[in-house]
Protein backbone atom coordinates (compact mmCIF):
# COMPACT_ATOMS: atom_id res chain seq x y z
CA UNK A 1 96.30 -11.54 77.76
CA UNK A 2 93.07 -12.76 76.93
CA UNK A 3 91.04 -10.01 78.64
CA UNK A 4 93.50 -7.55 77.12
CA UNK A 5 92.15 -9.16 73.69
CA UNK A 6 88.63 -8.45 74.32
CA UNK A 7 89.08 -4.98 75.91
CA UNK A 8 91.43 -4.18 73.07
CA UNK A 9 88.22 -5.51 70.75
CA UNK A 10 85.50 -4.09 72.82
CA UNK A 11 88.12 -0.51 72.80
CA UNK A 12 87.99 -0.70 68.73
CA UNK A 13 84.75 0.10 67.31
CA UNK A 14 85.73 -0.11 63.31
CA UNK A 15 84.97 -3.50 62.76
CA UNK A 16 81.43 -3.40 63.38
CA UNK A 17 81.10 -0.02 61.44
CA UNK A 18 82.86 -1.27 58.72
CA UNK A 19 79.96 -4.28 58.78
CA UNK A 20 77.14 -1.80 59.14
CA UNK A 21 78.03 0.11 56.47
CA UNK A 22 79.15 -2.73 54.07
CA UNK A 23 75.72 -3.91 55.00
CA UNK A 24 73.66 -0.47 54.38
CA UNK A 25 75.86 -0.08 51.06
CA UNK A 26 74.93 -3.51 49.26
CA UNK A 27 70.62 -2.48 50.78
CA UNK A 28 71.38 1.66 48.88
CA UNK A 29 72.87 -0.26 45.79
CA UNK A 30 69.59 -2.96 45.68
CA UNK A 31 67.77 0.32 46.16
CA UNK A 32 69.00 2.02 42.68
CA UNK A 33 69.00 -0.85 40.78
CA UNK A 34 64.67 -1.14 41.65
CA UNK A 35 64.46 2.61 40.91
CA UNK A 36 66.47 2.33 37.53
CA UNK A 37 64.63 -0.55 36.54
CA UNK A 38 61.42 1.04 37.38
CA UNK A 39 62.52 4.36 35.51
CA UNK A 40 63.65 2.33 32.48
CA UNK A 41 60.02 0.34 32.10
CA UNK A 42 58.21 3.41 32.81
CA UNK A 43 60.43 5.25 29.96
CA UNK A 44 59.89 1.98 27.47
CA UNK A 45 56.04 2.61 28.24
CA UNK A 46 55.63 6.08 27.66
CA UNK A 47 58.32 7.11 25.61
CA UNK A 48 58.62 4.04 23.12
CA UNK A 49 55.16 3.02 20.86
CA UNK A 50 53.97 -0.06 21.91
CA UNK A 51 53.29 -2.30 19.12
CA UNK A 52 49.94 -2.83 16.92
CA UNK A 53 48.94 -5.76 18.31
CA UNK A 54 49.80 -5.04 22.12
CA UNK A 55 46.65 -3.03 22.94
CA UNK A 56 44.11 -5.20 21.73
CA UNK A 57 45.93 -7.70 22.77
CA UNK A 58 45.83 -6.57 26.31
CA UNK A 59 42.44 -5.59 25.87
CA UNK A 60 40.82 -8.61 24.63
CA UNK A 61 43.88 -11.32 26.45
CA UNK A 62 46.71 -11.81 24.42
CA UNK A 63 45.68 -14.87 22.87
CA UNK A 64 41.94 -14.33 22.46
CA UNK A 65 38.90 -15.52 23.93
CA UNK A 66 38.83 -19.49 23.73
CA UNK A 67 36.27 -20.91 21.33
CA UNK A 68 35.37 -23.96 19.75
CA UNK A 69 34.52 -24.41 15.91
CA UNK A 70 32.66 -27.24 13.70
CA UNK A 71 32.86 -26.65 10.07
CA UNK A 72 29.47 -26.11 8.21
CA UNK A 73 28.63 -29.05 5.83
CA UNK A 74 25.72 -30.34 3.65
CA UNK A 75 23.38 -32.98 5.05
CA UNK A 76 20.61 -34.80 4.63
CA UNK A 77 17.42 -33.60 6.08
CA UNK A 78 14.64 -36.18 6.85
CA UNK A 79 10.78 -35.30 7.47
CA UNK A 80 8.56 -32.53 5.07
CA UNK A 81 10.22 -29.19 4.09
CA UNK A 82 8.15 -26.47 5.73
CA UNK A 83 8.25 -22.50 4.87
CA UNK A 84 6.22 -20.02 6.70
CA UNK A 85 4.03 -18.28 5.16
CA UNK A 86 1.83 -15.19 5.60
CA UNK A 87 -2.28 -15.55 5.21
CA UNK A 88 -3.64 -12.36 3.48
CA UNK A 89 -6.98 -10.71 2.52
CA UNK A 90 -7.39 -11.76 -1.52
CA UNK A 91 -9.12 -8.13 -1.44
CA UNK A 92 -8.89 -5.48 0.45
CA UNK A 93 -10.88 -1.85 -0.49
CA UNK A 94 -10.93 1.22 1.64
CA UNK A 95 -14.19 2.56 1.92
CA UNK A 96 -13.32 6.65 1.24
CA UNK A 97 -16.14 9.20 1.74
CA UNK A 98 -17.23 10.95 -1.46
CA UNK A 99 -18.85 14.25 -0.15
CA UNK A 100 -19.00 15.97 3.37
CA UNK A 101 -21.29 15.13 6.10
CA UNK A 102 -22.41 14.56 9.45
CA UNK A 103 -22.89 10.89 10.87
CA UNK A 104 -26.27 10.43 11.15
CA UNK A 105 -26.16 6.72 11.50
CA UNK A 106 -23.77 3.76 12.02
CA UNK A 107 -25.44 0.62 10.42
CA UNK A 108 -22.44 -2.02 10.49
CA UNK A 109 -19.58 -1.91 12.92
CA UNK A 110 -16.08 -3.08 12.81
CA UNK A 111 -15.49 -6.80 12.74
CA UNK A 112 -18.76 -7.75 11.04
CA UNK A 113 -19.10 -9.60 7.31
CA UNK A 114 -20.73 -6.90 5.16
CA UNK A 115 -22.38 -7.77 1.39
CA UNK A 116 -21.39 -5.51 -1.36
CA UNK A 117 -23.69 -2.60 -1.46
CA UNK A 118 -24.89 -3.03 2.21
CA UNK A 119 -24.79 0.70 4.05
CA UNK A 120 -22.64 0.92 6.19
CA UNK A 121 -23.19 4.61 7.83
CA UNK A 122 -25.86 7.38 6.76
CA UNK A 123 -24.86 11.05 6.29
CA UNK A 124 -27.38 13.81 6.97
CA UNK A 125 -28.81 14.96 3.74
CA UNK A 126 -31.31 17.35 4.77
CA UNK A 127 -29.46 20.17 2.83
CA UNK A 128 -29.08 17.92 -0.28
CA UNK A 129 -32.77 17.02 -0.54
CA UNK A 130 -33.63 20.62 -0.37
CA UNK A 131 -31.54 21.38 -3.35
CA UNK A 132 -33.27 18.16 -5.24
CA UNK A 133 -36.68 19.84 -4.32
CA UNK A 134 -35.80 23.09 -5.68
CA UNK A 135 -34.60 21.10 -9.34
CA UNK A 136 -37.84 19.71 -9.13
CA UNK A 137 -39.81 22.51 -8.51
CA UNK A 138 -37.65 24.38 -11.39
CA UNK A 139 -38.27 20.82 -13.58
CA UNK A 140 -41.76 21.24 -12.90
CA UNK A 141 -42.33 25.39 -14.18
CA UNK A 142 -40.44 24.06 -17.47
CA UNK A 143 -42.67 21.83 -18.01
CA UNK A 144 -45.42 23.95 -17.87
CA UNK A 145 -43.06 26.53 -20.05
CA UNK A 146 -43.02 23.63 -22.91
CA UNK A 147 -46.80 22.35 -22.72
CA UNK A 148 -47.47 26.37 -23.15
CA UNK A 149 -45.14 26.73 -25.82
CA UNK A 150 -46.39 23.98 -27.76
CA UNK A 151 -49.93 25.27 -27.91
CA UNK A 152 -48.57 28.54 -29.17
CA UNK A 153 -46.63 27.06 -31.47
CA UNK A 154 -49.60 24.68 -32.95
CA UNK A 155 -52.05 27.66 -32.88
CA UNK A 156 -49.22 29.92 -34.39
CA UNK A 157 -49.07 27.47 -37.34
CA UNK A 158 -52.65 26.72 -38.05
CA UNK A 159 -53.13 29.99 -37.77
CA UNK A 160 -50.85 31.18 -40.35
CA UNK A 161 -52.03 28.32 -42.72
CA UNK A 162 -55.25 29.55 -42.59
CA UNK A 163 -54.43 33.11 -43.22
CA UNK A 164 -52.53 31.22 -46.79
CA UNK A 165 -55.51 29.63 -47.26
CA UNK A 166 -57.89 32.50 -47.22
CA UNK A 167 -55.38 35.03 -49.27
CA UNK A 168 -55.19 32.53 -51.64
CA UNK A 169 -58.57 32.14 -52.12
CA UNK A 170 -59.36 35.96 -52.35
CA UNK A 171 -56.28 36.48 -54.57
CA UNK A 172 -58.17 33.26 -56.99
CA UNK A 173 -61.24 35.47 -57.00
CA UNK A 174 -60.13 38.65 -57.18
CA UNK A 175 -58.05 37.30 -60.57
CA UNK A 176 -61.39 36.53 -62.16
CA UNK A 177 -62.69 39.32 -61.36
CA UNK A 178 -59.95 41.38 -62.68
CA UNK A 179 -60.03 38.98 -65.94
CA UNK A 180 -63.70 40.17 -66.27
CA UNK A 181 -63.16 43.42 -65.89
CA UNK A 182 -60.47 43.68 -68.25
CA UNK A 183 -62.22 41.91 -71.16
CA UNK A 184 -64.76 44.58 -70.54
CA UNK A 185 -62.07 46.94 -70.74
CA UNK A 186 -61.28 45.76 -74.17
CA UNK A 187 -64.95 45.91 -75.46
CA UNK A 188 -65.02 49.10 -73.66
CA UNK A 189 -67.33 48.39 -70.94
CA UNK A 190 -65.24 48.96 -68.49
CA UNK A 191 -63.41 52.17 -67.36
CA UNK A 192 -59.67 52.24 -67.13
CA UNK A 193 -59.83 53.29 -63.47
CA UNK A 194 -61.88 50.18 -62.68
CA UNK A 195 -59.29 48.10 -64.42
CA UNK A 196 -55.96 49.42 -62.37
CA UNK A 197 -58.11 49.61 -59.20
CA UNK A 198 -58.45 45.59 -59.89
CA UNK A 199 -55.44 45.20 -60.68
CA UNK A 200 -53.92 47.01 -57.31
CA UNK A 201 -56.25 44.68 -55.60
CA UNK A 202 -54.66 41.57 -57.01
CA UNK A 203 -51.14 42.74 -56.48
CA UNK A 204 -51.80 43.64 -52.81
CA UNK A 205 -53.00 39.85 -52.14
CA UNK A 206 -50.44 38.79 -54.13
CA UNK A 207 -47.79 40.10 -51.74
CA UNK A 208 -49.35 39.57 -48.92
CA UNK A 209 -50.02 35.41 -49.73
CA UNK A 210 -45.89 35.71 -49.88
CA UNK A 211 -45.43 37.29 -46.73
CA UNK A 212 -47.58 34.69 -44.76
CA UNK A 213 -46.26 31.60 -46.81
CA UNK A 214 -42.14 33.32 -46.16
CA UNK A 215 -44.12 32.93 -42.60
CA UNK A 216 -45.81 30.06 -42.29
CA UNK A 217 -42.24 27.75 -43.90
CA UNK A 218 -40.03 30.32 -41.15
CA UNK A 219 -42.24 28.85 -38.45
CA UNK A 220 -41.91 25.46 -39.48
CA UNK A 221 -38.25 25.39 -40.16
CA UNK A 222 -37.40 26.88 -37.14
CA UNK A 223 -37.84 25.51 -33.21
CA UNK A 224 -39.32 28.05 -31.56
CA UNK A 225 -39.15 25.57 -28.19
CA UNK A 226 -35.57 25.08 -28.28
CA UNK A 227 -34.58 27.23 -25.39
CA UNK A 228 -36.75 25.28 -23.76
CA UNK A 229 -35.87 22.30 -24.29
CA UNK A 230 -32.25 23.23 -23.48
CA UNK A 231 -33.40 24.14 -20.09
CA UNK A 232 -35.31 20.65 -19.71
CA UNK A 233 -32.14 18.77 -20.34
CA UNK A 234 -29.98 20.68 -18.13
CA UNK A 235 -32.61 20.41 -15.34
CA UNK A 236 -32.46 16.51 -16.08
CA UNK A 237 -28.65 16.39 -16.05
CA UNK A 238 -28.88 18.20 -12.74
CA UNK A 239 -31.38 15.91 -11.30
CA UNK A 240 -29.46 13.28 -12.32
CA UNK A 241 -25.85 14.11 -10.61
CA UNK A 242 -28.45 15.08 -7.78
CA UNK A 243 -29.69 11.39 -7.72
CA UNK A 244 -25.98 10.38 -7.66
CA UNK A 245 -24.64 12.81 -4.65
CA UNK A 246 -27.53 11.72 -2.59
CA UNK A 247 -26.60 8.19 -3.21
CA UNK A 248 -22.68 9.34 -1.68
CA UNK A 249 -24.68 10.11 1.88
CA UNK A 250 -25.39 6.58 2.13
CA UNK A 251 -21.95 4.77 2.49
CA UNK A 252 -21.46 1.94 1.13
CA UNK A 253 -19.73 -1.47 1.28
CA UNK A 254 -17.37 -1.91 -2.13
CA UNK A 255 -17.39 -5.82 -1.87
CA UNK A 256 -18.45 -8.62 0.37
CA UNK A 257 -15.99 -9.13 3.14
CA UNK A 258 -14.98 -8.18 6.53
CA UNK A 259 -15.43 -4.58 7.73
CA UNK A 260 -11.79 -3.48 9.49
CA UNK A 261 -10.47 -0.63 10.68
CA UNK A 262 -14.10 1.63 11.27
CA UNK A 263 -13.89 3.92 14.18
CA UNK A 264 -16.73 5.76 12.95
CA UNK A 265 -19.50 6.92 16.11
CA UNK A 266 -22.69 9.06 15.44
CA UNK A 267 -22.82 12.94 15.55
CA UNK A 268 -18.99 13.24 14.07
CA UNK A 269 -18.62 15.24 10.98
CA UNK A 270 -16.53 13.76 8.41
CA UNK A 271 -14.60 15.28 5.14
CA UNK A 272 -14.51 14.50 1.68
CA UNK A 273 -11.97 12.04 0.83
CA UNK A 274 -11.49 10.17 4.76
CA UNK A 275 -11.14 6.39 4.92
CA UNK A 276 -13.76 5.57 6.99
CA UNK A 277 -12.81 1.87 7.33
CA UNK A 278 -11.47 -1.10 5.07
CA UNK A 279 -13.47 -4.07 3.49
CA UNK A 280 -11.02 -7.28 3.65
CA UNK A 281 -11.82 -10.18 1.37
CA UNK A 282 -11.22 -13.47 3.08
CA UNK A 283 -12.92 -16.10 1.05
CA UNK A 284 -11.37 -17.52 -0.58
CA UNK A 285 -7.75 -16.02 1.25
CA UNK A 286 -4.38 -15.02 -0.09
CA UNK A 287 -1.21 -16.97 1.17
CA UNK A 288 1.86 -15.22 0.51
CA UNK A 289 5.25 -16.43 1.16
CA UNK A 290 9.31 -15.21 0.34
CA UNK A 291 11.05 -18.20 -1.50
CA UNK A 292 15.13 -18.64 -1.44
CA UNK A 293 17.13 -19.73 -4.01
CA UNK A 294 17.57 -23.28 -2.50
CA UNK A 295 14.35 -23.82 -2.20
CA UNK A 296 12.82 -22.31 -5.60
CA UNK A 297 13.23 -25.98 -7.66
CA UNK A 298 10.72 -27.24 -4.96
CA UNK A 299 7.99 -25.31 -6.27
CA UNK A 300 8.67 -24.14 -9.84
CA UNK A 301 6.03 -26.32 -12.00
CA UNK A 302 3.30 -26.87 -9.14
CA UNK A 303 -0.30 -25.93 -9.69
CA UNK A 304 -1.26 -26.66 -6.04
CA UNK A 305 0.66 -26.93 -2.60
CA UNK A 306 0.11 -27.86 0.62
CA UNK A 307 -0.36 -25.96 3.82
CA UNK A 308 -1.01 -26.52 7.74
CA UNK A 309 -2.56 -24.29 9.53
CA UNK A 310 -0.91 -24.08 13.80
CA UNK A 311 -2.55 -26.24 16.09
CA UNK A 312 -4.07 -28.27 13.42
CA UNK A 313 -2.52 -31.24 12.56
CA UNK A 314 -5.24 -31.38 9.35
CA UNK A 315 -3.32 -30.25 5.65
CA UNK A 316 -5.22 -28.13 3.13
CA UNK A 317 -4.49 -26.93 -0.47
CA UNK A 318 -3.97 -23.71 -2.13
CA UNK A 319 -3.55 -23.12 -5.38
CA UNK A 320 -0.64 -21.46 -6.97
CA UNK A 321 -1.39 -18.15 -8.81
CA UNK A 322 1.79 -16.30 -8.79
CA UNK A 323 5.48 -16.95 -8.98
CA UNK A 324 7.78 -14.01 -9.49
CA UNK A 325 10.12 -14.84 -12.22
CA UNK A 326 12.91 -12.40 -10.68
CA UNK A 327 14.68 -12.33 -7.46
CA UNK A 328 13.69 -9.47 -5.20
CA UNK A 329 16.91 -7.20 -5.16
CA UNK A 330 16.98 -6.43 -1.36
CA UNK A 331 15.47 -9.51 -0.44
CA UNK A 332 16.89 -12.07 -2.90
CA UNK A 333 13.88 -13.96 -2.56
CA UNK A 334 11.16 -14.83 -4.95
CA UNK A 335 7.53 -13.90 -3.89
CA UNK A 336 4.89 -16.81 -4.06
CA UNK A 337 1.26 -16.54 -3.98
CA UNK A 338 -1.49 -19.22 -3.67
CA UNK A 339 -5.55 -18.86 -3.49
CA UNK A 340 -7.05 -20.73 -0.12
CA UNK A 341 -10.24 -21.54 -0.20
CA UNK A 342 -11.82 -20.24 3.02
CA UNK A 343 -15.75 -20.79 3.21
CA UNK A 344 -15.11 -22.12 6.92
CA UNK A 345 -13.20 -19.30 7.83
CA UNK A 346 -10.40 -20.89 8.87
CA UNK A 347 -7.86 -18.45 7.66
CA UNK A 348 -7.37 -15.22 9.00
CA UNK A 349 -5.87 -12.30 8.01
CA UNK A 350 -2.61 -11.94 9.52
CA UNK A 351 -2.01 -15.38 10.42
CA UNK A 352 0.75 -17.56 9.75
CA UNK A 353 0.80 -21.37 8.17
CA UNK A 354 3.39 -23.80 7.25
CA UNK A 355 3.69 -24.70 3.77
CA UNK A 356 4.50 -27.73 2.74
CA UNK A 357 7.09 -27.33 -0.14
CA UNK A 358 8.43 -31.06 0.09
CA UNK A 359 6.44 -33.98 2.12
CA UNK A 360 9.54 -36.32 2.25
CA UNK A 361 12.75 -36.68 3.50
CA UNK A 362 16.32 -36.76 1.79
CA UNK A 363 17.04 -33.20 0.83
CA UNK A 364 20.41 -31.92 1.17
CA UNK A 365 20.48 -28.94 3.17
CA UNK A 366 22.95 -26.67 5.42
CA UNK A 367 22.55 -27.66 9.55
CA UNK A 368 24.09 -26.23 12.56
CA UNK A 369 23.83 -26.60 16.19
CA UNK A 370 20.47 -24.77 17.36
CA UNK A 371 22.35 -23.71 20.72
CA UNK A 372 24.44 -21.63 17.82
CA UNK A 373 22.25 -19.16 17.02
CA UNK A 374 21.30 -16.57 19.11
CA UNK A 375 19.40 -13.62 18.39
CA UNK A 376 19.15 -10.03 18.99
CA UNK A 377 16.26 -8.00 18.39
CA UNK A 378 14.33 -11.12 17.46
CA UNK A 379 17.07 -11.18 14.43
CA UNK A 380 18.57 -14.74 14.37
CA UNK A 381 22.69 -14.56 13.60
CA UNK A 382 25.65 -16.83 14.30
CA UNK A 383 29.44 -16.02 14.55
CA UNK A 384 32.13 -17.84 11.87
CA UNK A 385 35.71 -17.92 12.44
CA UNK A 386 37.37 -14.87 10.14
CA UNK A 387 40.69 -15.31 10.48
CA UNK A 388 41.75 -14.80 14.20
CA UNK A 389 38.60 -12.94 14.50
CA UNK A 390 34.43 -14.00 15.20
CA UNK A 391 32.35 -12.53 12.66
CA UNK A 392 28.70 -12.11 13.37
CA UNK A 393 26.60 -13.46 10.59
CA UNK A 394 22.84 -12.88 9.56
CA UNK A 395 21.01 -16.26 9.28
CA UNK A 396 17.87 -17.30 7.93
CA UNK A 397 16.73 -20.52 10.31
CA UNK A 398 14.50 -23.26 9.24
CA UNK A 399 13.25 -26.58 10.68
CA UNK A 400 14.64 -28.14 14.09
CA UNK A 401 15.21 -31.51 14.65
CA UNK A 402 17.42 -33.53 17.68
CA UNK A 403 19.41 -30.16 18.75
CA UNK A 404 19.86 -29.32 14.94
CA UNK A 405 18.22 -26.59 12.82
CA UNK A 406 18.43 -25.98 9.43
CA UNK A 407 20.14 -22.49 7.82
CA UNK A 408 17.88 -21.64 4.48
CA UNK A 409 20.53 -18.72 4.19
CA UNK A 410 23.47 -16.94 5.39
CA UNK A 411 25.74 -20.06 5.95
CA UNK A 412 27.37 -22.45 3.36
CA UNK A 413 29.15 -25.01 3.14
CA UNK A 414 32.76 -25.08 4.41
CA UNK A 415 32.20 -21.70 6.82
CA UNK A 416 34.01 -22.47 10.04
CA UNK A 417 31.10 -21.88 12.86
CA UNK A 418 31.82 -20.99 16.11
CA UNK A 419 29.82 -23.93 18.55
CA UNK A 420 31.01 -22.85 21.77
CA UNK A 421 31.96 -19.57 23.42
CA UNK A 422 29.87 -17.87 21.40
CA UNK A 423 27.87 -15.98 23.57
CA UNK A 424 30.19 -13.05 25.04
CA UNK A 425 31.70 -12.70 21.69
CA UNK A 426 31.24 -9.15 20.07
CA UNK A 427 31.80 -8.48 16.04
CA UNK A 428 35.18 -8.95 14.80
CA UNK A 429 36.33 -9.69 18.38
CA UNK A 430 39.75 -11.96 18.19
CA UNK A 431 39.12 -15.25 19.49
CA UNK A 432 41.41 -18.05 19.59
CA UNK A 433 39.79 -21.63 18.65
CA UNK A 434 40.25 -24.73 20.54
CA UNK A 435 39.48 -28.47 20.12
């Protein structure tokens, strides 16, 4: 019986089909299930919108980059309040070329002191002189023209007043006669033709004495060297603008200072109107420096302030000659000027000092961590907690003292700075702040 059992079992082959395919059906229905489930999340991905906050979410991690944040407060600052500050020429005049010319000669070259007045290059004026020599030559014949035309003019005159003085003489005696003859006339002693042949005579010197006295007073009211003398002043006006054009060929220094920017060589020709180089004042110097609002009460009122000058621990003192009584619009700032006295020439232009705008401690000022700022393009910023989000923020830094430096602007009091994690964080980027 018991081998008729197993052959009957080994004869019947349904069981283990019936387990096979029980077996393959629960592996097709796992099967479908994956491939609906796949085809459902792939239809929720494309075919549904994903919300506003997934992508950037997903982009950035869904919480945010981890930071940590210190809120900005008010402190007290120990030590002197510095401010940098800009040392400037307290003149500065381009030298400009008043006519054409070629370079003859290069007296003073860039980077020396020059005295107002001192040449500095020599045109050729060959061409100019030659024109002066001609005015002088022309200066010269109207002289001669004037001494001539004197002379004729004094013999003109005596010569005239003579010629009054003589008709009126013969006119006097030819009266008397006529006088004579006409008493004889009367008394018959005389014929009548010797009387009107008399009196002809007188009337013929008679208008003739007018003619040279209408004469003689023409000549004296009248200048007869006028035209002259118009010439002669001309010729001197010419001479004169003359003297000043050949005084343009020698170039000049405008003031005493320091010759800059004078890349003039021999042999180059030059046109009217080029800067030829620039004479910088620096005694005494200019210091010029941009004041905030914060810091304006700390020199409103002073007549003097101190300065350093780097690598010098010395102090000098400038005096204050302007204060701008209005903020600069872009800036916000107010401009400050003081006068350095600079005999030793230890200020130079383009150089930066420290001014001293407070020389002790306790003022209250804004303070961050210095390993908070960072910078890009030399432009210091920071980045403050906006919400969710790190905004980048333009700062103005100041002193630095024990890991701290002071924000003259862009921060106040009560903005929430971001301390750490700051440095892979982009504008507006959401963050997600920690202890």
């Amino acid at each position: 019986m018991e081998s008729g059992r197993t052959m009957s079992t080994q004869s019947n082959p349904w069981p283990k089909k019936l387990a096979r395919t029980a077996r393959g059906f629960a592996a097709h229905k796992a099967g479908v299930v994956l491939i609906l489930t796949a085809l459902t999340l792939a239809g929720c991905s494309h075919g549904a919108p994903s919300s506003p906050a997934s992508a950037p979410d997903q982009a950035a991690g869904i919480t945010g980059k981890p930071v940590k944040t210190a809120k900005v407060a008010s402190q007290v600052w120990t030590g002197a309040k510095t401010l940098t500050a800009d040392a400037i020429p307290s003149l500065e005049l381009n030298v400009i070329l008043k006519v054409d010319g070629d370079v003859q000669s290069v007296l003073k070259k860039r980077g020396e002191q020059v005295h107002k007045g001192d040449v500095i290059i020599e045109l050729d004026k060959k061409d100019v002189l030659r024109q002066q020599q001609k005015l002088l030559y022309a200066r010269a014949s109207l002289e001669e023209q004037m001494a001539k035309a004197k002379k004729d003019f004094t013999d003109s005159t005596l010569e005239l007043t003579n010629n009054v003085a003589s008709t009126k003489q013969a006119l006097e005696d030819a009266t008397k006669q006529y006088n004579r003859v006409l008493n004889d006339y009367d008394i018959g002693q005389a014929t009548e033709e010797q009387k009107e042949q008399l009196e002809t005579g007188v009337n013929q010197l008679q208008r003739n004495l007018q003619t040279l006295e209408q004469k003689l007073q023409t000549l004296r009211s009248t200048n007869p060297l006028a035209a002259i003398e118009y010439q002669m002043r001309a010729n001197e006006i010419d001479l004169q603008d003359m003297e000043v054009n050949l005084s343009y060929y020698d170039v000049k220094a405008p003031a005493d200072g320091l010759l800059t920017e004078m890349p003039i060589e021999e042999g180059m020709t030059l046109p009217r109107g080029q800067k030829i180089g620039v004479v910088q004042r620096q005694t005494p110097m200019k210091i010029r420096a941009e004041i905030t609002e914060a810091d304006l009460p700390l020199v409103q009122g002073q007549t003097d302030l101190s300065y350093q000058i780097p690598g010098s621990a010395d102090t000098y003192q400038g005096k204050v000659t302007y204060l701008a009584s209005a903020a600069n619009i872009q800036t916000k700032t107010y401009t400050l000027e003081l006068e350095a006295a600079n005999e030793e020439g230890r200020l130079k232009a383009g150089m930066r000092v420290q001014l001293l705008l407070a020389d002790n401690g306790g003022q209250q000022v804004i303070a961050v961590p210095s390993d908070s700022i960072l910078r890009e393009d030399g432009e210091p910023y920071v980045f403050i907690l906006n919400g969710d989000h790190a905004e980048k923020r333009t700062v103005k830094p100041g002193r630095s003292k024990d890991a701290m430096t002071e924000i003259s602007q862009g921060l106040q009091a009560g903005d929430t700075l971001i301390v750490s994690g700051q440095y892979q964080l982009k504008h507006m980027e959401k963050v997600t702040p920690g202890e």
